[in-house]
N, C-alpha and C. Protein backbone atom coordinates (compact mmCIF):
# COMPACT_ATOMS: atom_id res chain seq x y z
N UNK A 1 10.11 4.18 28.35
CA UNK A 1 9.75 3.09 27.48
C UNK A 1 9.44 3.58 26.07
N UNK A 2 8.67 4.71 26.02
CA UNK A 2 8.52 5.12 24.72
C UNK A 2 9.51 5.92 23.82
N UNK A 3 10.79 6.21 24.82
CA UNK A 3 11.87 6.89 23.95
C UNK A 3 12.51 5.37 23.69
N UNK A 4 12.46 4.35 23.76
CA UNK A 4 13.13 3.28 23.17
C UNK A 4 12.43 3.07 22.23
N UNK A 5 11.29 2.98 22.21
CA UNK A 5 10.19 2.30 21.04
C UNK A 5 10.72 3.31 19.94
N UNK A 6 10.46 4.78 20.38
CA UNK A 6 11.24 5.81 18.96
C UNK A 6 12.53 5.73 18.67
N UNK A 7 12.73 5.23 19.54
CA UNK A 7 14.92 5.26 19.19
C UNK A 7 15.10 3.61 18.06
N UNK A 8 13.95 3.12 18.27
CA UNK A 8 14.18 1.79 17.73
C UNK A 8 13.25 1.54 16.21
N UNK A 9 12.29 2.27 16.23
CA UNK A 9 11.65 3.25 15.03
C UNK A 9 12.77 3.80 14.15
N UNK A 10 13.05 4.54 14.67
CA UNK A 10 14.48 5.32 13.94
C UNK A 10 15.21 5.01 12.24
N UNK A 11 15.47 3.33 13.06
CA UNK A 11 16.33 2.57 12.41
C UNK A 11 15.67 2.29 11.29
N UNK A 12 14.73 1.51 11.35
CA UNK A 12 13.92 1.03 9.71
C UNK A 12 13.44 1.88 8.94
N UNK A 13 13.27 3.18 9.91
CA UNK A 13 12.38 4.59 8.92
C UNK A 13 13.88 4.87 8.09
N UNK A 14 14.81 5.37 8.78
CA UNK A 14 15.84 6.13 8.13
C UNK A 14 16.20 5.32 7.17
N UNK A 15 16.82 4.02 7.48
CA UNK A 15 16.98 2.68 5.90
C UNK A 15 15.81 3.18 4.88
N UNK A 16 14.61 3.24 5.27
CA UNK A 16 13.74 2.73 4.32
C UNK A 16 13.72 4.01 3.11
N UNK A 17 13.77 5.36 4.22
CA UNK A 17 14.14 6.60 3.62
C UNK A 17 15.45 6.73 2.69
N UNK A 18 15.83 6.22 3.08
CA UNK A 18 17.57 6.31 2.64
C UNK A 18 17.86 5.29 1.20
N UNK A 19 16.87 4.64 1.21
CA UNK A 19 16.69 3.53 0.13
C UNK A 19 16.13 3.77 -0.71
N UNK A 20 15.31 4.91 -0.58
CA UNK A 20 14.35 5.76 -1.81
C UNK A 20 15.34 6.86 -2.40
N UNK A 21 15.91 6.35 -3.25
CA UNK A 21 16.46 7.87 -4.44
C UNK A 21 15.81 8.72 -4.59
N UNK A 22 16.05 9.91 -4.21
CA UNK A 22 14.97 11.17 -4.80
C UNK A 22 14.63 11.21 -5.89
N UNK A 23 13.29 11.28 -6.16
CA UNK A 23 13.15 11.11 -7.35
C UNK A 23 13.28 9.76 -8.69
N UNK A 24 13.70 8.71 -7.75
CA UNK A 24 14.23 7.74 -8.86
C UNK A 24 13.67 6.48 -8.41
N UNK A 25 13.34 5.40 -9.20
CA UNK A 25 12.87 3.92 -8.40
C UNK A 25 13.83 3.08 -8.42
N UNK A 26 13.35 2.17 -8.14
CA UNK A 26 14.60 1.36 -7.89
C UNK A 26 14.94 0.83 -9.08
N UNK A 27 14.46 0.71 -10.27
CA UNK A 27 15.37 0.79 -11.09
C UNK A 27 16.62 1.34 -11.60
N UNK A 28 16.19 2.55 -11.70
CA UNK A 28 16.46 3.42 -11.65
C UNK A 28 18.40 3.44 -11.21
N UNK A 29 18.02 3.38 -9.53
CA UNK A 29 19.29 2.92 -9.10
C UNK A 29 20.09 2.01 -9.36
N UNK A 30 19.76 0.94 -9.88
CA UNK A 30 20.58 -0.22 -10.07
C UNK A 30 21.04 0.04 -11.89
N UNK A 31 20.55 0.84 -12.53
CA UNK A 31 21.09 0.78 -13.91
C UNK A 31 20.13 1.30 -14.54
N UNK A 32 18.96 1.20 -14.31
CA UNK A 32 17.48 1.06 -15.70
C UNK A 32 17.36 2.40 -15.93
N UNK A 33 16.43 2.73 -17.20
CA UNK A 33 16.12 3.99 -17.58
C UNK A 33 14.56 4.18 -16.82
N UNK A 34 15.02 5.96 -16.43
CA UNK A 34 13.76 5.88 -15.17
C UNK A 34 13.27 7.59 -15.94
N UNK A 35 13.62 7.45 -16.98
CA UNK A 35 13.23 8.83 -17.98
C UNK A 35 11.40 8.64 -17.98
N UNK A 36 10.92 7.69 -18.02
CA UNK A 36 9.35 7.54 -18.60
C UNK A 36 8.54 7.76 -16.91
N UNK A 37 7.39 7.73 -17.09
CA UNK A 37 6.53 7.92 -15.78
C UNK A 37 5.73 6.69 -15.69
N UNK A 38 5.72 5.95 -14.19
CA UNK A 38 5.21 4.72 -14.25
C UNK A 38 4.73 4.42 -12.95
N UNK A 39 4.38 3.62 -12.45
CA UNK A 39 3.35 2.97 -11.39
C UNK A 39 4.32 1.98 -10.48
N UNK A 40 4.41 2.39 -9.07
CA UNK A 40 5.60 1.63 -8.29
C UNK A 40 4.99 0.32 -8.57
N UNK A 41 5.88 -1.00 -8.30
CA UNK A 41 5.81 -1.83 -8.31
C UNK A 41 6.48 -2.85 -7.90
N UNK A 42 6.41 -4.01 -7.29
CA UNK A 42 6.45 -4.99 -6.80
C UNK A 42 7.78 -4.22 -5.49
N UNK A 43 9.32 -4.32 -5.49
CA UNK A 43 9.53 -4.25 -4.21
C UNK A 43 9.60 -2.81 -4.44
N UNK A 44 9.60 -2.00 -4.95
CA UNK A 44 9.45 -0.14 -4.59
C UNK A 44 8.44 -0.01 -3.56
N UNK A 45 7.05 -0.67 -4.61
CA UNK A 45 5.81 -0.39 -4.18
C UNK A 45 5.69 -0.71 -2.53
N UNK A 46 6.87 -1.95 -2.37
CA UNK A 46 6.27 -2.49 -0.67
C UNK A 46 7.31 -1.72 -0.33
N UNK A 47 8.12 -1.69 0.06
CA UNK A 47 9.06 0.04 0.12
C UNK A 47 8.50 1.14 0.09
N UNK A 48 7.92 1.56 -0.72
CA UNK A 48 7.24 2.72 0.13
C UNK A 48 6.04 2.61 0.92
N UNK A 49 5.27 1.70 0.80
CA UNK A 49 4.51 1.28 2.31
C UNK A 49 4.56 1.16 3.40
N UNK A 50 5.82 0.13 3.24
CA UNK A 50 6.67 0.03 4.34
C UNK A 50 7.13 1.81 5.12
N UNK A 51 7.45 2.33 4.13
CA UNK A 51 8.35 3.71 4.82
C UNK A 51 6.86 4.41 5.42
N UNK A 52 5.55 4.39 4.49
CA UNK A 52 4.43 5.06 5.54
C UNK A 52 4.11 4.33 6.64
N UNK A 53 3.97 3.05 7.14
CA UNK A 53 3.42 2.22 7.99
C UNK A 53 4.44 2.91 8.80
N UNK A 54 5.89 2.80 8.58
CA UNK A 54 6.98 3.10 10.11
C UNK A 54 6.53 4.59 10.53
N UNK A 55 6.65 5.60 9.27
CA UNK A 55 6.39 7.11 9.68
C UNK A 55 5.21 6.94 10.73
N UNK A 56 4.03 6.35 10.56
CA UNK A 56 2.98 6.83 10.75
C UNK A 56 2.94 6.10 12.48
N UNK A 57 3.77 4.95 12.56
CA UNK A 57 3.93 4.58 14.16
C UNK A 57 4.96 5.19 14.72
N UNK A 58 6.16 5.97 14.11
CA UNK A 58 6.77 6.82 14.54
C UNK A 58 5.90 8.13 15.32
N UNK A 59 5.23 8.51 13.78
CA UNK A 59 4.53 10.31 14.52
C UNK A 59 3.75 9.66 15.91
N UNK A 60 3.13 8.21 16.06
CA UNK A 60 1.96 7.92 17.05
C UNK A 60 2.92 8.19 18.76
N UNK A 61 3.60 7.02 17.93
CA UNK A 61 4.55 7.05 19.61
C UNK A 61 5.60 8.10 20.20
N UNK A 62 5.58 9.11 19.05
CA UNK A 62 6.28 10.40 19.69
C UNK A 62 5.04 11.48 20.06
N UNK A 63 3.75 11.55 19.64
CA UNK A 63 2.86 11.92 20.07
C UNK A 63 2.40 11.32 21.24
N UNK A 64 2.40 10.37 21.58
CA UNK A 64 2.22 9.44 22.84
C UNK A 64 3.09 10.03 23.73
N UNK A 65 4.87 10.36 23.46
CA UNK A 65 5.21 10.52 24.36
C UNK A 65 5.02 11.77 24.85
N UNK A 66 4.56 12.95 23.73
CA UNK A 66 4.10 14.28 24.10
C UNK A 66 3.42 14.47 25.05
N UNK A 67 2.29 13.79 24.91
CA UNK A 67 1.11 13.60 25.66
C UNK A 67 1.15 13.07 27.14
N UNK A 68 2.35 11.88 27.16
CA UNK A 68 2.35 11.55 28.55
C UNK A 68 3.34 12.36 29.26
N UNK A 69 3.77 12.86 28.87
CA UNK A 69 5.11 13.56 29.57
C UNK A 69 6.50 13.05 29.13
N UNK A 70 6.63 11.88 28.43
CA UNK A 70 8.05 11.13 28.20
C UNK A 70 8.10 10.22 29.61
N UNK A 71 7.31 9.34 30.04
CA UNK A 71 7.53 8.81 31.15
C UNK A 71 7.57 7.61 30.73
């Protein structure tokens, strides 16, 4: 049960990862100048929340499954 819960984790972490430019915001990507230093905001900002909230129930439930054996 808990290798589904991580196999299904997977999916929104890797998007959410994959949606963050190294280094760049989402401006950035779509055209804007991302030369200056600035404060995430509005959908970056919930974007990268989003990407800690999944990491952080990812590490739980693969630690869960450590712990139980993978059963």
């Amino acid at each position: 049960m808990l290798n589904w819960i991580q196999l299904i984790l997977t999916i929104p972490l890797v998007a959410a990862i994959l949606l963050q430019a190294k280094g760049a915001g989402l401006s950035e990507v779509f055209g804007g100048d991302g030369n200056i230093f600035r404060t995430r905001r509005g959908a970056e900002k919930t974007l990268f929340t989003f990407t800690i909230v999944i990491s952080i129930m990812f590490f739980s439930v693969a630690l869960l499954n450590v712990i139980t054996g993978g059963k």
